[in-house]
Protein backbone atom coordinates (compact mmCIF):
# COMPACT_ATOMS: atom_id res chain seq x y z
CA UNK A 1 0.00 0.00 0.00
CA UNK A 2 1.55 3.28 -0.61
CA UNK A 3 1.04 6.33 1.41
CA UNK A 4 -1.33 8.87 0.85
CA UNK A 5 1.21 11.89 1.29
CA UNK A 6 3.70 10.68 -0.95
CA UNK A 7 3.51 12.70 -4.66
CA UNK A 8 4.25 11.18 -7.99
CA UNK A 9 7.91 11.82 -9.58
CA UNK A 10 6.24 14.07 -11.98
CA UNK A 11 4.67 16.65 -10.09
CA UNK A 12 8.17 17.75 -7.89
CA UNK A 13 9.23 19.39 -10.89
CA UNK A 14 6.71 21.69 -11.72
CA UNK A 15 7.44 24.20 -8.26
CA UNK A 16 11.40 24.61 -9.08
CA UNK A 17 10.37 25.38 -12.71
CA UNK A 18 7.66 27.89 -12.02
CA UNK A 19 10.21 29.63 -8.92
CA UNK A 20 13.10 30.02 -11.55
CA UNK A 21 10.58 31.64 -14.44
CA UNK A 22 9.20 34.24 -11.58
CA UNK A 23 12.75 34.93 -10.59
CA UNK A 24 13.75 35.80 -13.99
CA UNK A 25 10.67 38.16 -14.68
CA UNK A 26 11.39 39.71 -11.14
CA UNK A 27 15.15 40.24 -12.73
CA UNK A 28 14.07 41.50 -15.65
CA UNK A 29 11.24 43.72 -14.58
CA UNK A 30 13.51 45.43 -12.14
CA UNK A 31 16.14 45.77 -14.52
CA UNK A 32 13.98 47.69 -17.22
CA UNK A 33 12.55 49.86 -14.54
CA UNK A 34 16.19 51.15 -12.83
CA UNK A 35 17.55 51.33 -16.48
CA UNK A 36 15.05 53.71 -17.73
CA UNK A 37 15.02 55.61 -14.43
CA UNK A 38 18.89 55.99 -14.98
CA UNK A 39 18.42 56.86 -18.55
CA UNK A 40 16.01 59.54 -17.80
CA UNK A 41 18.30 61.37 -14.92
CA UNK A 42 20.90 61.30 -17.50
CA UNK A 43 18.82 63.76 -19.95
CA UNK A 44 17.53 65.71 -17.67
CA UNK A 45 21.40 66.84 -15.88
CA UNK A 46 22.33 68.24 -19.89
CA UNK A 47 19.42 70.35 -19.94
CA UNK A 48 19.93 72.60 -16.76
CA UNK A 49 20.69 76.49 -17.52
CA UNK A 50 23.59 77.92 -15.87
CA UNK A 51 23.14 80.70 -12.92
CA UNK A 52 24.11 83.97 -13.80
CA UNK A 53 22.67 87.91 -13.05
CA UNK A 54 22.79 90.53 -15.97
CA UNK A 55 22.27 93.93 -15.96
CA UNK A 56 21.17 95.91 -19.25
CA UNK A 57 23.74 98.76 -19.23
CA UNK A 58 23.30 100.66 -22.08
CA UNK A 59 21.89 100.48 -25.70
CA UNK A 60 21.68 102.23 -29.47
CA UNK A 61 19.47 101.99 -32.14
CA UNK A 62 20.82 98.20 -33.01
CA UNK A 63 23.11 97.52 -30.21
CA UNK A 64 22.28 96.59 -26.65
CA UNK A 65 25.08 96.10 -23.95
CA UNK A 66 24.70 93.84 -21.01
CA UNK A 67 26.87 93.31 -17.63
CA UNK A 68 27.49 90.11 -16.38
CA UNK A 69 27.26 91.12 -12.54
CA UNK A 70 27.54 87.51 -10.95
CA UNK A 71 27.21 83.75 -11.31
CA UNK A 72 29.55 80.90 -12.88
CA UNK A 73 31.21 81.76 -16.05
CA UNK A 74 29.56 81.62 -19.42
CA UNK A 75 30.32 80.86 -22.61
CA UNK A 76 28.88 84.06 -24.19
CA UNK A 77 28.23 81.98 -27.77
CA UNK A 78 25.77 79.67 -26.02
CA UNK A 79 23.63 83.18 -25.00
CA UNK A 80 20.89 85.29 -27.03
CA UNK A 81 19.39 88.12 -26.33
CA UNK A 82 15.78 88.30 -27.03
CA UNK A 83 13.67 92.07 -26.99
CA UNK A 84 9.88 92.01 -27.22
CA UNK A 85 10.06 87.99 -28.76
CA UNK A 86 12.53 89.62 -31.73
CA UNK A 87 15.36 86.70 -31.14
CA UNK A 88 18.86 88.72 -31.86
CA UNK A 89 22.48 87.74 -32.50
CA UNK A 90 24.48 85.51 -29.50
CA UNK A 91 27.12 87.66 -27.58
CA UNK A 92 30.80 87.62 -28.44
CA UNK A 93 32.35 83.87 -28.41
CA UNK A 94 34.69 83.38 -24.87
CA UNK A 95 34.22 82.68 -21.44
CA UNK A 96 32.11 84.84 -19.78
CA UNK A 97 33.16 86.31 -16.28
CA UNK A 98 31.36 88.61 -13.95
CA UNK A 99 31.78 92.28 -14.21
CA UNK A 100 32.53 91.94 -18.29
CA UNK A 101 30.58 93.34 -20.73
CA UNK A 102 29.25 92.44 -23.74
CA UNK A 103 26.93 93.60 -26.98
CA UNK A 104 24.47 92.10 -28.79
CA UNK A 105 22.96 93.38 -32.17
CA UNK A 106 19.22 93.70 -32.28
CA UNK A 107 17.66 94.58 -35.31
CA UNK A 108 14.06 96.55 -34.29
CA UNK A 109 14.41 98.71 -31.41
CA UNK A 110 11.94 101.11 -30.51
CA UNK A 111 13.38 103.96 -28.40
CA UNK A 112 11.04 105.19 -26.04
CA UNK A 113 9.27 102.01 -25.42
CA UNK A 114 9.22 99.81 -22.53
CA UNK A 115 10.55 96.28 -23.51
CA UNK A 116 11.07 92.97 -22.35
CA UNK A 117 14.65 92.07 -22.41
CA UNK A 118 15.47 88.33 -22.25
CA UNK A 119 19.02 86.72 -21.98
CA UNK A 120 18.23 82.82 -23.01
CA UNK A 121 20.47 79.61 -22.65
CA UNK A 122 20.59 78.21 -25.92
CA UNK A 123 21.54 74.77 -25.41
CA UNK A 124 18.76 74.46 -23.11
CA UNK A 125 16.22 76.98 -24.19
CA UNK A 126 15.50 78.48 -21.00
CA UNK A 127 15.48 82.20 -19.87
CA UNK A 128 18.26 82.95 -17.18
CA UNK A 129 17.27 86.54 -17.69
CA UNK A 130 14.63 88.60 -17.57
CA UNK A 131 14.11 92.83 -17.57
CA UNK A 132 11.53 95.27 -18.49
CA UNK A 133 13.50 98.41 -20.15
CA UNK A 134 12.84 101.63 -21.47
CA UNK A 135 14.73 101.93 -24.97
């Protein structure tokens, strides 16, 4: 007579089988999910502006000057000045340091008028300054 809690050959294999596949889609699925979490930080560090402070210092009919007055330094090619939307020229090519100036050409000024003044990150895209002035 054979005993009742005794289980054929056949069915000791199935629990190993069915551990090892859940371990390896446990693996797998946390693999994916840390690999696109690392991917993602990764973009997201290359798209941070630098910190800087400007000050618009003077301007003509097609030329505005602008003071660095603090922050790291900037390259001044990677900047553009932007008046009222009207995107101008980037700023002289060199590291810029605070206390240096710097012109821009802007094409479209309207003396007399109060005007936005933007100084934007161009690898980036974002505006590290901002400034109403009278023109």
């Amino acid at each position: 007579m054979k005993p009742s809690n005794q289980s054929n050959a056949d069915d000791r294999a199935v629990s190993p089988v069915i551990g090892v596949i859940l371990m390896v889609a446990i693996t797998v699925i946390l693999a994916s999910v840390i690999g696109t979490f690392v991917l993602g930080l990764g973009d997201q560090l290359g798209d941070t502006a630098p910190q800087a402070s400007f000050t618009v210092d003077g301007n003509s009919s097609d030329n505005i000057t602008v003071v660095k007055t603090g922050g790291e330094p900037i390259e001044g090619a990677d900047l553009v000045v932007s008046v009222d939307g009207e995107r101008g020229e980037a700023f002289d090519s060199g590291a810029w340091e605070s206390g240096q100036k710097k012109n821009a050409t802007i094409t479209g000024l309207s003396p007399g008028e109060n005007s936005v003044v933007r100084i934007i990150h161009d690898p980036s895209g974002n505006t590290i300054y901002e400034e109403t002035y009278d023109f």
